[in-house]
Protein backbone atom coordinates (compact mmCIF):
# COMPACT_ATOMS: atom_id res chain seq x y z
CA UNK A 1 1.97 26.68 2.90
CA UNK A 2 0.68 24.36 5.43
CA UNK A 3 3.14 23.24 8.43
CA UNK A 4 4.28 19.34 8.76
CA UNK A 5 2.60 17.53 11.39
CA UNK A 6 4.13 18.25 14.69
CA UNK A 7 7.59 16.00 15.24
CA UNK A 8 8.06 15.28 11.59
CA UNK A 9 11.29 16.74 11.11
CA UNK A 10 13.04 17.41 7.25
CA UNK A 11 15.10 14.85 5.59
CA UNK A 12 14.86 10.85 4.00
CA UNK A 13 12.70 8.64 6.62
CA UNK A 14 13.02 4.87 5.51
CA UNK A 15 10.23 2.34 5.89
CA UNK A 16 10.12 -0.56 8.76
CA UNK A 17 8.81 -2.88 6.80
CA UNK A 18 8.82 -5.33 10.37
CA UNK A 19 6.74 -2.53 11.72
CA UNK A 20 4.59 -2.12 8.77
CA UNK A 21 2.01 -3.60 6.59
CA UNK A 22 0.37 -3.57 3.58
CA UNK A 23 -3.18 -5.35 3.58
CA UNK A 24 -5.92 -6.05 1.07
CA UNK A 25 -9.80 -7.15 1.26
CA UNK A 26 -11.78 -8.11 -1.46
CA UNK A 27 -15.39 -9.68 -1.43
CA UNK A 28 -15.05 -13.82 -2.21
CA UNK A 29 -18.46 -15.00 -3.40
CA UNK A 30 -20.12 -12.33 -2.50
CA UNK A 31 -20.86 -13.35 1.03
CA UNK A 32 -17.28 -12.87 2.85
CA UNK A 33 -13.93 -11.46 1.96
CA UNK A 34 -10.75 -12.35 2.38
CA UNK A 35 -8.01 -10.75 3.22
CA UNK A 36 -3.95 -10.66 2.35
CA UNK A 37 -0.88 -8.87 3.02
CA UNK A 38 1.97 -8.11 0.77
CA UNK A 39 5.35 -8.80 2.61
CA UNK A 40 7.87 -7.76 0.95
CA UNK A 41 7.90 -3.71 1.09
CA UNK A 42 10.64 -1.15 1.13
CA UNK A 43 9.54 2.48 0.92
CA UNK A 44 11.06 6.19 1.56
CA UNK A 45 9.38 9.29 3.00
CA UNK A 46 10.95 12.53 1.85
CA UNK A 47 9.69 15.41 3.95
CA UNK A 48 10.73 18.98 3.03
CA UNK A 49 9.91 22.15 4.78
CA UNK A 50 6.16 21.93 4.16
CA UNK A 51 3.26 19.38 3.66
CA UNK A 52 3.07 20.12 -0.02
CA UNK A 53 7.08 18.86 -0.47
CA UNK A 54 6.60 15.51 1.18
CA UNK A 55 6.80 12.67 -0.85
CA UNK A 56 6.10 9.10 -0.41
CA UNK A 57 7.49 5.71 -2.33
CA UNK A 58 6.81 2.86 -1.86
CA UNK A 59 7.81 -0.70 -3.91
CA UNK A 60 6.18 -3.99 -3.13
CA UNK A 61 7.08 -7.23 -4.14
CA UNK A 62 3.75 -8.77 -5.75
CA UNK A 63 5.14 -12.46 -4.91
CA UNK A 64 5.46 -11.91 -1.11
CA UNK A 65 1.63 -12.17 -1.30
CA UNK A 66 0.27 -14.05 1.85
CA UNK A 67 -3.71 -14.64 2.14
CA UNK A 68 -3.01 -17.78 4.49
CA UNK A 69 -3.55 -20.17 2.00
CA UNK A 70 -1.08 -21.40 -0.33
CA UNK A 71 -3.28 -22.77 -3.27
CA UNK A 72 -4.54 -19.32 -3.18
CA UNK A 73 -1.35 -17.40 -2.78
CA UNK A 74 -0.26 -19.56 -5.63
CA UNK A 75 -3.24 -18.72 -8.25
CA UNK A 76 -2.89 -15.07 -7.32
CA UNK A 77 0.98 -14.82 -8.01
CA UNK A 78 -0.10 -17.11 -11.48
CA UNK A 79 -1.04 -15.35 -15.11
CA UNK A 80 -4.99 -15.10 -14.14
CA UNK A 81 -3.95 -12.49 -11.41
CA UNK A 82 -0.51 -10.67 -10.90
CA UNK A 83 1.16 -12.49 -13.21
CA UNK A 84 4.61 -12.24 -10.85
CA UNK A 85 6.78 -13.32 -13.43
CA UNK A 86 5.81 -10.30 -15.57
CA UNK A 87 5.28 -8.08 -13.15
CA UNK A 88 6.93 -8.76 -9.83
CA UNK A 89 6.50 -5.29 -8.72
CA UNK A 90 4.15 -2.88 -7.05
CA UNK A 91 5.02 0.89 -7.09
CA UNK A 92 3.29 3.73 -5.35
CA UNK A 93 4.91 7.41 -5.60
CA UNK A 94 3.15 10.60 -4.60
CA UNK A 95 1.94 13.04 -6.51
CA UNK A 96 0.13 15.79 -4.21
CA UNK A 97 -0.43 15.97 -0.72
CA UNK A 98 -3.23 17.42 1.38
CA UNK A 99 -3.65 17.30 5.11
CA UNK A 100 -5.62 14.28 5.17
CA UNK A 101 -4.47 12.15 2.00
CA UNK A 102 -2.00 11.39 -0.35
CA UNK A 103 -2.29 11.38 -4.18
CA UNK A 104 -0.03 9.20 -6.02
CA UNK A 105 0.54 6.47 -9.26
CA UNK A 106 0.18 3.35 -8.30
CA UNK A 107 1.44 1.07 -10.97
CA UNK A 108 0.37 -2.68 -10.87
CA UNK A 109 0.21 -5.85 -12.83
CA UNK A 110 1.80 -3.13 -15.69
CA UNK A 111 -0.71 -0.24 -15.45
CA UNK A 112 -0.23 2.92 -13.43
CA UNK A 113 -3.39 4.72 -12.39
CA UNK A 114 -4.15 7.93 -9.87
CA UNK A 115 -5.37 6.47 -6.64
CA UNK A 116 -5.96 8.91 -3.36
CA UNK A 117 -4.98 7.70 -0.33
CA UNK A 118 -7.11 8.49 2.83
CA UNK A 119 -3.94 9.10 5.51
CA UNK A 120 -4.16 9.55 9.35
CA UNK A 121 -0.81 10.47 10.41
CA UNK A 122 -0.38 8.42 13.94
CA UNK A 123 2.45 10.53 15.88
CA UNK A 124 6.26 10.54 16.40
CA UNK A 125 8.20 8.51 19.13
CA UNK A 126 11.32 7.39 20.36
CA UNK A 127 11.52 3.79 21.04
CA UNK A 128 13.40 2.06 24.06
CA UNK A 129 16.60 1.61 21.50
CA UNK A 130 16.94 5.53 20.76
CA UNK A 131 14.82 5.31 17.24
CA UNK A 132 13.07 8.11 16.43
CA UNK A 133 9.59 6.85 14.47
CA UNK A 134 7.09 8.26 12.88
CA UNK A 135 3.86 6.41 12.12
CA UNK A 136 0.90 6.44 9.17
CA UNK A 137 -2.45 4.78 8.38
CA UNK A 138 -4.44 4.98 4.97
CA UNK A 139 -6.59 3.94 3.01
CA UNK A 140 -7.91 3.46 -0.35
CA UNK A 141 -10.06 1.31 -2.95
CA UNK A 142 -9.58 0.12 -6.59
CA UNK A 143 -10.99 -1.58 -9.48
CA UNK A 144 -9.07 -4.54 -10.15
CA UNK A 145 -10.14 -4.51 -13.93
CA UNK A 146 -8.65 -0.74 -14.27
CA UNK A 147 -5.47 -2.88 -13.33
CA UNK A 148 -5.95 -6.02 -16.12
CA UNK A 149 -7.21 -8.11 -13.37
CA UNK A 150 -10.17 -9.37 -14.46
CA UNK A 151 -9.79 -13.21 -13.87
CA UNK A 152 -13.43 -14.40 -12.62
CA UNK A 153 -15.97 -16.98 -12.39
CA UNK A 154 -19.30 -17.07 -12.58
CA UNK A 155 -21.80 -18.43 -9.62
CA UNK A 156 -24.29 -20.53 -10.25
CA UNK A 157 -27.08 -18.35 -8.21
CA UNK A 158 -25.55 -14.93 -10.29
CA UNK A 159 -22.85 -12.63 -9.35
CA UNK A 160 -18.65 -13.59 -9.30
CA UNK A 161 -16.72 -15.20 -7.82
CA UNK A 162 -14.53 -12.36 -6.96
CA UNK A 163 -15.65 -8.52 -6.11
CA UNK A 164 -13.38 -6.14 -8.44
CA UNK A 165 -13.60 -3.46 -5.33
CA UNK A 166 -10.52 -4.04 -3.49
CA UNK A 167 -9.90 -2.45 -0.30
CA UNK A 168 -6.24 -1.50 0.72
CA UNK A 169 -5.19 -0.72 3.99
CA UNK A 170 -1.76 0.48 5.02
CA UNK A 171 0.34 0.98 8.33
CA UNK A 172 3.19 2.32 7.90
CA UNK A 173 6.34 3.21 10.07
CA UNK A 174 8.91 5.32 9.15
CA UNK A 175 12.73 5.75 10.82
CA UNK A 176 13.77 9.19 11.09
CA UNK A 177 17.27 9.94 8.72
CA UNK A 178 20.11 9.50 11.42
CA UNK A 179 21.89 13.11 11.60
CA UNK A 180 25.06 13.68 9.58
């Protein structure tokens, strides 16, 4: 059995999604990559008595997509991407859980797929209104064709237009359950 990180205390922990985010890169042309965040998340974190019982969820609303550019946000949220009116919904729930990462399903654009998440767990803290807070980082990469997105183009000089490697990257923060 291995022992919760110190201050993480048993019960149903709810995401701050104002406190949080969920980010993406991916390679655009091969020469830069851009980068997005999903906005619209709502998650839980149960913790039990050890490591092994803590579970993660996590559901994100593919059309709060925001790359800073509204043509693009629009193609992504379209049929040749996410397809949002399909699929207007991102899960994650865990699986396993090791000291440094979290295993899980991630289901997206309609397929659900293992991924392993790379997790730093950031600390505890009580915050100048009384909140008790606990805080996560991870991260993780996929193949956006293992997902059905495989919308490309072809350059001119070789390669696509966009990588299929996509980088997540996720900062969570989590409100402890109030007491009963």
């Amino acid at each position: 059995m291995t022992a919760l990180p110190e201050g993480l205390t048993q019960g149903t922990w709810t995401l701050d999604a104002s406190h949080s985010t969920v980010g993406f890169t991916v390679r655009h042309a091969g020469i830069s990559k851009t980068r997005g965040t999903f906005e619209g998340v709502t998650g839980t974190l149960e913790v039990g008595e050890s490591l092994e019982d803590l579970r993660f969820s996590a559901d994100i609303d593919v059309e709060s997509i925001d790359t800073g550019n509204a043509d693009r946000d629009g193609h992504l949220r379209s049929a040749d991407f996410f397809d949002v009116a399909q699929f207007p919904t991102m899960t994650f729930r865990t699986t396993e859980v090791a000291k440094d990462s979290l295993k899980g399903d991630l289901t997206l654009h309609g397929v659900t797929k293992p991924v392993e998440l790379e997790l730093e767990f950031e600390g505890t803290a009580t915050d100048p209104f009384g909140t008790y807070r606990a805080g996560f980082s991870g991260e993780t990469q996929i193949s956006r064709k293992e997902f059905g997105l495989t919308w490309n183009a072809a350059l001119e000089a070789g390669g696509v237009l966009v990588s299929d490697t996509v980088k997540i990257a996720i900062e969570a923060e989590f409100v402890a359950p109030t007491a009963a």
